[in-house]
PDB file of N, CA and C in Angstrom:
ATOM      1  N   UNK A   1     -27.993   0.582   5.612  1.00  0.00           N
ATOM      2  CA  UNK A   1     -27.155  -0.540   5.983  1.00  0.00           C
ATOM      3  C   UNK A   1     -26.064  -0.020   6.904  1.00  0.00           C
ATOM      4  N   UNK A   2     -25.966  -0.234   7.845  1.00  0.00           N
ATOM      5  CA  UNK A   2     -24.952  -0.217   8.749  1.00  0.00           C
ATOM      6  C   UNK A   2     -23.693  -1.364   9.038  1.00  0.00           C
ATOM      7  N   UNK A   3     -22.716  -0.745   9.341  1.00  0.00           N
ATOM      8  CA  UNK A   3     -21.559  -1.657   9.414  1.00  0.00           C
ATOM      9  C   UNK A   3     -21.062  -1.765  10.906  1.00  0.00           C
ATOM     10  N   UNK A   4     -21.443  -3.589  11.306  1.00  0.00           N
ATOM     11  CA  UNK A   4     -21.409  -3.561  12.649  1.00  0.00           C
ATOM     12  C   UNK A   4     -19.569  -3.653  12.988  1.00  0.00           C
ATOM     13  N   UNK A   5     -19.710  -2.962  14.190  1.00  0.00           N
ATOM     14  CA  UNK A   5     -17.592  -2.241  14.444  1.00  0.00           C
ATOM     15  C   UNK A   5     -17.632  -3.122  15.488  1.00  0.00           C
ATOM     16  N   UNK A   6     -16.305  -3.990  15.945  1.00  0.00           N
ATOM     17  CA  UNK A   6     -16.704  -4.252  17.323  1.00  0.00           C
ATOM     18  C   UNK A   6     -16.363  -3.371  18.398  1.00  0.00           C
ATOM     19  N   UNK A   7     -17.053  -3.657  19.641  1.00  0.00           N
ATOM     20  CA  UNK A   7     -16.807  -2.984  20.570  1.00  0.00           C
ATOM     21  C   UNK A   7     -15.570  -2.649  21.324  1.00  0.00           C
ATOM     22  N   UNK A   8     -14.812  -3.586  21.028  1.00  0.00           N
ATOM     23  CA  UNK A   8     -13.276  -3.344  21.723  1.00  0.00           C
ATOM     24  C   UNK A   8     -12.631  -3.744  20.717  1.00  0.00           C
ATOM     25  N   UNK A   9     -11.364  -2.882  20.695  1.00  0.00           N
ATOM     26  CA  UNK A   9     -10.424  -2.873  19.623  1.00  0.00           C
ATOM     27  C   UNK A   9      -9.860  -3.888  19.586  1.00  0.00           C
ATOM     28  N   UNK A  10      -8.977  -4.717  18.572  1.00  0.00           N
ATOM     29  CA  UNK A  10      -8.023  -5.566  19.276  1.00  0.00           C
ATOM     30  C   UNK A  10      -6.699  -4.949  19.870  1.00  0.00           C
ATOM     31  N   UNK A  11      -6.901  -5.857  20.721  1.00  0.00           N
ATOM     32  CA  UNK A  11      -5.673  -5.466  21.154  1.00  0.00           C
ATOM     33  C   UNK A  11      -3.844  -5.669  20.903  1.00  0.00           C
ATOM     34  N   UNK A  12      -3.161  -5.199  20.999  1.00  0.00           N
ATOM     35  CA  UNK A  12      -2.036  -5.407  20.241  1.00  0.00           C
ATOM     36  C   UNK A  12      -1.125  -6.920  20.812  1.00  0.00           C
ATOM     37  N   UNK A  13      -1.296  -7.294  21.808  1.00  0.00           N
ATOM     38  CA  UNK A  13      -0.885  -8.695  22.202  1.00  0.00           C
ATOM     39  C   UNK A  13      -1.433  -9.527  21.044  1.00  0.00           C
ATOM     40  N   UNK A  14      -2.832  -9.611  21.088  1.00  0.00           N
ATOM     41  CA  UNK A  14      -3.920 -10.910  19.931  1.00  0.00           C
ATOM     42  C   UNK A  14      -3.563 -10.621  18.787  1.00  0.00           C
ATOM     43  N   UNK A  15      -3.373  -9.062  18.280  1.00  0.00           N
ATOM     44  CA  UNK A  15      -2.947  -9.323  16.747  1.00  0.00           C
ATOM     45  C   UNK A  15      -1.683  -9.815  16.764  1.00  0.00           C
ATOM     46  N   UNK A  16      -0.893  -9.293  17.755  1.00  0.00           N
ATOM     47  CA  UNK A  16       0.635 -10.534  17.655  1.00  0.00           C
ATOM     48  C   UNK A  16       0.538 -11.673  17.575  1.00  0.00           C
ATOM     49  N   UNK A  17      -0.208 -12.247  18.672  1.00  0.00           N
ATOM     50  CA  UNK A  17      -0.943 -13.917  18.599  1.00  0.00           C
ATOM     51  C   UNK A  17      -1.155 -14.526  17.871  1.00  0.00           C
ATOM     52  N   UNK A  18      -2.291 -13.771  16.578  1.00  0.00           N
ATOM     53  CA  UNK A  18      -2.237 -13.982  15.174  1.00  0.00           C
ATOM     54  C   UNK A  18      -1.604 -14.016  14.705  1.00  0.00           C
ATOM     55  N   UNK A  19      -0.263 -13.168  14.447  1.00  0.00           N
ATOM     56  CA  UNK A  19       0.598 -13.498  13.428  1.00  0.00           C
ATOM     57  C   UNK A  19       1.518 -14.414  13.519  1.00  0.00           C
ATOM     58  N   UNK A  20       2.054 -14.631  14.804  1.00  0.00           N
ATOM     59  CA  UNK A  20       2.641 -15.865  15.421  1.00  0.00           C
ATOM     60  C   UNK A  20       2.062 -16.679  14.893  1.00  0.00           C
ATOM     61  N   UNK A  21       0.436 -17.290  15.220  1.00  0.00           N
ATOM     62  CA  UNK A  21       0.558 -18.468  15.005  1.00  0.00           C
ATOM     63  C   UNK A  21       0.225 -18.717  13.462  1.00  0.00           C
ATOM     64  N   UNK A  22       0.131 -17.476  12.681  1.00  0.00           N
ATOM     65  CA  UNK A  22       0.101 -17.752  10.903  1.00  0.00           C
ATOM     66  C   UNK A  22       1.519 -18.182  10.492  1.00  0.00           C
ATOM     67  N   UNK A  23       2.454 -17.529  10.815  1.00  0.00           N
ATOM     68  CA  UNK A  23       4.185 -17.985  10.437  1.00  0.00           C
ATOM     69  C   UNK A  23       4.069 -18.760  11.140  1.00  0.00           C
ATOM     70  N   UNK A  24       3.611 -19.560  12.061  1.00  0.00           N
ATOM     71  CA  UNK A  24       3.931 -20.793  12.635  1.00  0.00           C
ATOM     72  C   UNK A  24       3.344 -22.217  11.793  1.00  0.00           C
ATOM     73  N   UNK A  25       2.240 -21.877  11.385  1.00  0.00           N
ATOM     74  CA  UNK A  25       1.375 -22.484  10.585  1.00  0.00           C
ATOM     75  C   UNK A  25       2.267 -22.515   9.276  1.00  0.00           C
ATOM     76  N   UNK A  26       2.965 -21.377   8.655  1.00  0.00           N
ATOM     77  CA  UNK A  26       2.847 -21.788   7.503  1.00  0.00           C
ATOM     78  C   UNK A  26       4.661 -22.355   7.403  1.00  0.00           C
ATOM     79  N   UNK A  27       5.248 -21.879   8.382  1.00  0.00           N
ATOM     80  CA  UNK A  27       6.667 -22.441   9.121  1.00  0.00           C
ATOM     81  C   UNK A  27       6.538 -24.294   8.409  1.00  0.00           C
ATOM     82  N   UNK A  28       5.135 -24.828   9.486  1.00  0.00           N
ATOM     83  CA  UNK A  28       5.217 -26.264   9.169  1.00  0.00           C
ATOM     84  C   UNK A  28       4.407 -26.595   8.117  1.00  0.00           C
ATOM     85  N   UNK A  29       4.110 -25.731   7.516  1.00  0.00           N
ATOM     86  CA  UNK A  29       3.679 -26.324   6.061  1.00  0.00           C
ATOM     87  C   UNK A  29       4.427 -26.348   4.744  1.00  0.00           C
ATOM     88  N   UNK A  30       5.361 -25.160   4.977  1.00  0.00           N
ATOM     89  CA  UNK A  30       5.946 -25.015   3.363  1.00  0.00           C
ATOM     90  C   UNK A  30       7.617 -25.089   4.410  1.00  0.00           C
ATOM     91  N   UNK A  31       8.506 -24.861   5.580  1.00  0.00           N
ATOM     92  CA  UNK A  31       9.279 -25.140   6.344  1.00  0.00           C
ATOM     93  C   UNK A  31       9.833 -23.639   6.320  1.00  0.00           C
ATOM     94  N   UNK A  32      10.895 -23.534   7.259  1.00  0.00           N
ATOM     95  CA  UNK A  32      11.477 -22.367   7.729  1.00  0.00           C
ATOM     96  C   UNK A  32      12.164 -21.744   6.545  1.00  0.00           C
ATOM     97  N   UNK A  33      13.095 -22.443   5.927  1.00  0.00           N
ATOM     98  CA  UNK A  33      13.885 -21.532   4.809  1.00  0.00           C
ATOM     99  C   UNK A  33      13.116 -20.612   3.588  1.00  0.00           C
ATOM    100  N   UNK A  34      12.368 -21.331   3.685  1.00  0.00           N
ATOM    101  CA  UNK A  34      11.239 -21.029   2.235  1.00  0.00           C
ATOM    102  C   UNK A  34      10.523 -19.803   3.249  1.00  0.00           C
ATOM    103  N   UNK A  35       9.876 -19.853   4.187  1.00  0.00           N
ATOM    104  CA  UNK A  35       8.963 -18.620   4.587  1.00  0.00           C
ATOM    105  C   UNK A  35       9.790 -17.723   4.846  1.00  0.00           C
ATOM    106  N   UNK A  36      11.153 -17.763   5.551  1.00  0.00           N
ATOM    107  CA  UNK A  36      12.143 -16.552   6.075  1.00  0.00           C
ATOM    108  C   UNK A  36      12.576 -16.062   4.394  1.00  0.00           C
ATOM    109  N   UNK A  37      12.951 -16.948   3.359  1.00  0.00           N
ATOM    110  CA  UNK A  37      13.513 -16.638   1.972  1.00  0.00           C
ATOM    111  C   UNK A  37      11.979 -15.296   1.300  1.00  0.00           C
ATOM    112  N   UNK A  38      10.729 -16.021   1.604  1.00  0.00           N
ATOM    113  CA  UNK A  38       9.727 -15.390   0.823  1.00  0.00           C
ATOM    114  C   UNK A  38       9.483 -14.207   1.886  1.00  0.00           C
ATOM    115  N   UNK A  39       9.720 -13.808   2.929  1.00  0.00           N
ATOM    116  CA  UNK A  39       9.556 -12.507   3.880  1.00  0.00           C
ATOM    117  C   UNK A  39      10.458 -11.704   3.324  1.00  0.00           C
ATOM    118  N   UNK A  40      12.137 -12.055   3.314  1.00  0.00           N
ATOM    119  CA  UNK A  40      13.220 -11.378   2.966  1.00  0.00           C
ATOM    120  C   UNK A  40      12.906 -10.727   1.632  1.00  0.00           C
ATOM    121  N   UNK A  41      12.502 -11.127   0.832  1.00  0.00           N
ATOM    122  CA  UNK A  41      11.971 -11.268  -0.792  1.00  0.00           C
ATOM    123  C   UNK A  41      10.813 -10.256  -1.289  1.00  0.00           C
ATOM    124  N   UNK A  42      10.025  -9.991   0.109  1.00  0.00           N
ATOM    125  CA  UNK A  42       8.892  -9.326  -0.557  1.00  0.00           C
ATOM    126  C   UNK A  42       9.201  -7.748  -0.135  1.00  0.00           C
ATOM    127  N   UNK A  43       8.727  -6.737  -1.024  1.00  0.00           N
ATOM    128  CA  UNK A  43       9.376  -5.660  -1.160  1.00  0.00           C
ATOM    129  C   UNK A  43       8.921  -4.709   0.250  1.00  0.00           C
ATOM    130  N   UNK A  44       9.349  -3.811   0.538  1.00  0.00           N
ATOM    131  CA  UNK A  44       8.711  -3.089   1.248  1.00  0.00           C
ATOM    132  C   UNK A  44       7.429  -2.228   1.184  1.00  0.00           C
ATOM    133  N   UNK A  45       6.563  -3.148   1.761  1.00  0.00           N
ATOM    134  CA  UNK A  45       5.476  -2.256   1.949  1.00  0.00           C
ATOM    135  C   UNK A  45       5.062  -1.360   2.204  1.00  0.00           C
ATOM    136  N   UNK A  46       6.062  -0.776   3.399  1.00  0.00           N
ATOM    137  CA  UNK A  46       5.659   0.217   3.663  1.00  0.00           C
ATOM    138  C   UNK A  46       5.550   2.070   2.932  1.00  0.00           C
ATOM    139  N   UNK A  47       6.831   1.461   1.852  1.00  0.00           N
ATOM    140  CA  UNK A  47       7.081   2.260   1.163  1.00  0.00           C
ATOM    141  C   UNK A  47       6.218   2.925   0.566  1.00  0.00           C
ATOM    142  N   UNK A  48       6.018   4.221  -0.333  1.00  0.00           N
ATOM    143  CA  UNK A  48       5.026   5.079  -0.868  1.00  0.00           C
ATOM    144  C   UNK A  48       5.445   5.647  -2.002  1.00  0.00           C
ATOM    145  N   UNK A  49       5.144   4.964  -3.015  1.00  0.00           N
ATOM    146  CA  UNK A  49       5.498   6.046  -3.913  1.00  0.00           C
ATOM    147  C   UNK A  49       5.025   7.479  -4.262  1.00  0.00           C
ATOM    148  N   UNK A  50       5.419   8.537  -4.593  1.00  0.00           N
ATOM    149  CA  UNK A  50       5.129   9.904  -4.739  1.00  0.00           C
ATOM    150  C   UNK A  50       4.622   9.812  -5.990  1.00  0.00           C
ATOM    151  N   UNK A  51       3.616  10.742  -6.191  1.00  0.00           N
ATOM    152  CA  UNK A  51       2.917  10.971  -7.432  1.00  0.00           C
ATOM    153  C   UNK A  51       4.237  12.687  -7.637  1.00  0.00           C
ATOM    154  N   UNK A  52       4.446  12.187  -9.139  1.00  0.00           N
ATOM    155  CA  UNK A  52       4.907  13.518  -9.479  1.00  0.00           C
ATOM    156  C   UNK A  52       3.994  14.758 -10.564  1.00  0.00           C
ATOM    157  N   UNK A  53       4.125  16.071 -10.649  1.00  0.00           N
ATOM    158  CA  UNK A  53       3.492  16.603 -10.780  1.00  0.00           C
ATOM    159  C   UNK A  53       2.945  16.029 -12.723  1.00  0.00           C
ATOM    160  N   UNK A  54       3.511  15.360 -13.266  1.00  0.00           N
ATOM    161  CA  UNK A  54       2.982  15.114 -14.792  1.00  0.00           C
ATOM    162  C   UNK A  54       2.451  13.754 -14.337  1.00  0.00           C
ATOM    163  N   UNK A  55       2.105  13.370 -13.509  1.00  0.00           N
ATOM    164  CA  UNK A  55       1.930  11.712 -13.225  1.00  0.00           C
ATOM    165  C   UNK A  55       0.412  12.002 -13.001  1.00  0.00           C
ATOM    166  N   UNK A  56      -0.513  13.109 -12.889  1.00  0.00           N
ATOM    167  CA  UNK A  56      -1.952  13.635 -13.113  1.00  0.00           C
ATOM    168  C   UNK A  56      -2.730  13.900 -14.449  1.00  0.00           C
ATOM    169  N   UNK A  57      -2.969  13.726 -14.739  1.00  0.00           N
ATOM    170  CA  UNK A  57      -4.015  14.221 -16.302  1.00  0.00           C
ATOM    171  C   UNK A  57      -4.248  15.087 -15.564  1.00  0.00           C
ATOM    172  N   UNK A  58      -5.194  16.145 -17.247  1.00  0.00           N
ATOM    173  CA  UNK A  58      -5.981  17.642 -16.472  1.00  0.00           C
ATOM    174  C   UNK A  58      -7.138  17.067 -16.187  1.00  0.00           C
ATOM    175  N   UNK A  59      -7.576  16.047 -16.303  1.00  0.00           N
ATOM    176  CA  UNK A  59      -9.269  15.638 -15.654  1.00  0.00           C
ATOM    177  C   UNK A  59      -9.095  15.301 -13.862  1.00  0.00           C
ATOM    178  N   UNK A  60      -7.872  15.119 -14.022  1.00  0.00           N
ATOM    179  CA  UNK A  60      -7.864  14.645 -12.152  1.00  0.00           C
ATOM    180  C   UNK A  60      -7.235  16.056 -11.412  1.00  0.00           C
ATOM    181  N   UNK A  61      -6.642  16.800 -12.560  1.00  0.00           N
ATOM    182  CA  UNK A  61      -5.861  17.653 -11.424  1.00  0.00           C
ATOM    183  C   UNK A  61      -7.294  18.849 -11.503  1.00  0.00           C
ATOM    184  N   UNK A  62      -8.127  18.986 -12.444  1.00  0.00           N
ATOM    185  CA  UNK A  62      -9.372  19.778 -12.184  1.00  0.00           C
ATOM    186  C   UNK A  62     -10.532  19.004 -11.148  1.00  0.00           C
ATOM    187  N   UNK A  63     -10.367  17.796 -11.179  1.00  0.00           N
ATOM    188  CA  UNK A  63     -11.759  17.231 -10.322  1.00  0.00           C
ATOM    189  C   UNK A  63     -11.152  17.743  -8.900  1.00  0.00           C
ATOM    190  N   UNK A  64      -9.363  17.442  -8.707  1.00  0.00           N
ATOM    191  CA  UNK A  64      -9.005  17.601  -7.358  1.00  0.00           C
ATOM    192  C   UNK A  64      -8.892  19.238  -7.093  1.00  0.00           C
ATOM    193  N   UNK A  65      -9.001  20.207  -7.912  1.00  0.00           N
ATOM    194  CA  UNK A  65      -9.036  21.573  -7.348  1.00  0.00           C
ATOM    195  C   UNK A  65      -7.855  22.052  -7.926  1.00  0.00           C
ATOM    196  N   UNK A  66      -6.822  21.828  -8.265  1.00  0.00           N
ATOM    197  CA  UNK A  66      -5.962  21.977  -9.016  1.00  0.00           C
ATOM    198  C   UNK A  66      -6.212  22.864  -9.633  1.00  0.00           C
ATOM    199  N   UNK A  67      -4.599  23.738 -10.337  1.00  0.00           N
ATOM    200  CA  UNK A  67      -4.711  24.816 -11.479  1.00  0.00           C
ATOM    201  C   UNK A  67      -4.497  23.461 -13.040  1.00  0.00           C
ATOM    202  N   UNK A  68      -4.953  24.082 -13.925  1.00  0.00           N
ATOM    203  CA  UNK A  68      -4.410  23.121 -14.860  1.00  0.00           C
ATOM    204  C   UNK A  68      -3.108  23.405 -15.228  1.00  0.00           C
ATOM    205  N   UNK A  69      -1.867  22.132 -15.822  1.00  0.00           N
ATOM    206  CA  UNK A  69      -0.200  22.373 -16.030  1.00  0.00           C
ATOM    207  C   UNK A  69      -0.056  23.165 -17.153  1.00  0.00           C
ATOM    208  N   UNK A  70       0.453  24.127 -16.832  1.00  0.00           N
ATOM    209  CA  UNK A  70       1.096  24.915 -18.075  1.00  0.00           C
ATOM    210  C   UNK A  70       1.754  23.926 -19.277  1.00  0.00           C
ATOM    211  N   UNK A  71       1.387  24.674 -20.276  1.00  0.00           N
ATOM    212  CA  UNK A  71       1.545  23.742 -21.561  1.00  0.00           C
ATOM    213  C   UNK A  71       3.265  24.016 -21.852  1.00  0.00           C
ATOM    214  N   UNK A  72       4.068  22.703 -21.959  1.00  0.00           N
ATOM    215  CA  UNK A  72       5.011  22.811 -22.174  1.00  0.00           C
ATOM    216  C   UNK A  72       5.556  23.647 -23.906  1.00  0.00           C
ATOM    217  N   UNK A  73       6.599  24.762 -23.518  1.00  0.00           N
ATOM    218  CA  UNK A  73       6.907  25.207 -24.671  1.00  0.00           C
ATOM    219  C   UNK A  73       7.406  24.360 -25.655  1.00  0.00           C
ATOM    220  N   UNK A  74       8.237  23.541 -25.569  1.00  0.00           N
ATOM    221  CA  UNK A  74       8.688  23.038 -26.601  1.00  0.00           C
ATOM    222  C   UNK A  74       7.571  22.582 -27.591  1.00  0.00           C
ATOM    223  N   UNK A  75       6.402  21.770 -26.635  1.00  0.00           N
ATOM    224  CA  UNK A  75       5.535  21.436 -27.437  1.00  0.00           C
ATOM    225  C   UNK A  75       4.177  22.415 -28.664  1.00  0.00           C
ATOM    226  N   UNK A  76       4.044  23.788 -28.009  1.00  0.00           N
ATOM    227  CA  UNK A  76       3.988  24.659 -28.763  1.00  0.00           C
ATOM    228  C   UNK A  76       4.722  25.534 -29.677  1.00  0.00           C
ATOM    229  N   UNK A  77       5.563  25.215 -29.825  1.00  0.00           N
ATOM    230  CA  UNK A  77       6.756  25.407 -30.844  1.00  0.00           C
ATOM    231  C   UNK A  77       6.796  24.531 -32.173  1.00  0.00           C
ATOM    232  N   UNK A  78       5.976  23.398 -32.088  1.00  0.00           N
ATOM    233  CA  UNK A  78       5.982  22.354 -32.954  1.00  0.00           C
ATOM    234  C   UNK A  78       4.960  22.854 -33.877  1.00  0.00           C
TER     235      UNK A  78
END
């Protein structure tokens, strides 16, 4: 099965085009305060959260190549 790509990229004008006329669309459907309120509102996407080093089990940090985490002392002390 192949996945047909198109031949020319879009280009960055038409995807603007698109989005224009989606906030324009939805501008006169639900009105200006409400779409500028729900843009302002939604979090940043772009953002990334960081995985920190205990935020892995040892099954993912061995599938990914990983050493396994040293066993915390306190907890061998118990």
């Amino acid at each position: 099965m192949s996945l047909a790509l198109p031949q020319h990229p879009i280009s960055r004008q038409r995807s603007r085009a698109r989005l224009t006329a989606a906030i324009t669309q939805l501008i006169e459907r639900h009105g200006r305060w409400r779409v500028l309120r729900a843009i302002l509102l939604v979090p940043d996407l772009r953002r990334v959260d960081r995985l920190r080093r205990g935020d892995l089990s040892e099954h993912l940090r061995r599938d990914m190549g990983l050493a396994p985490e040293a066993p915390d002392h306190r907890d061998v002390l118990r």
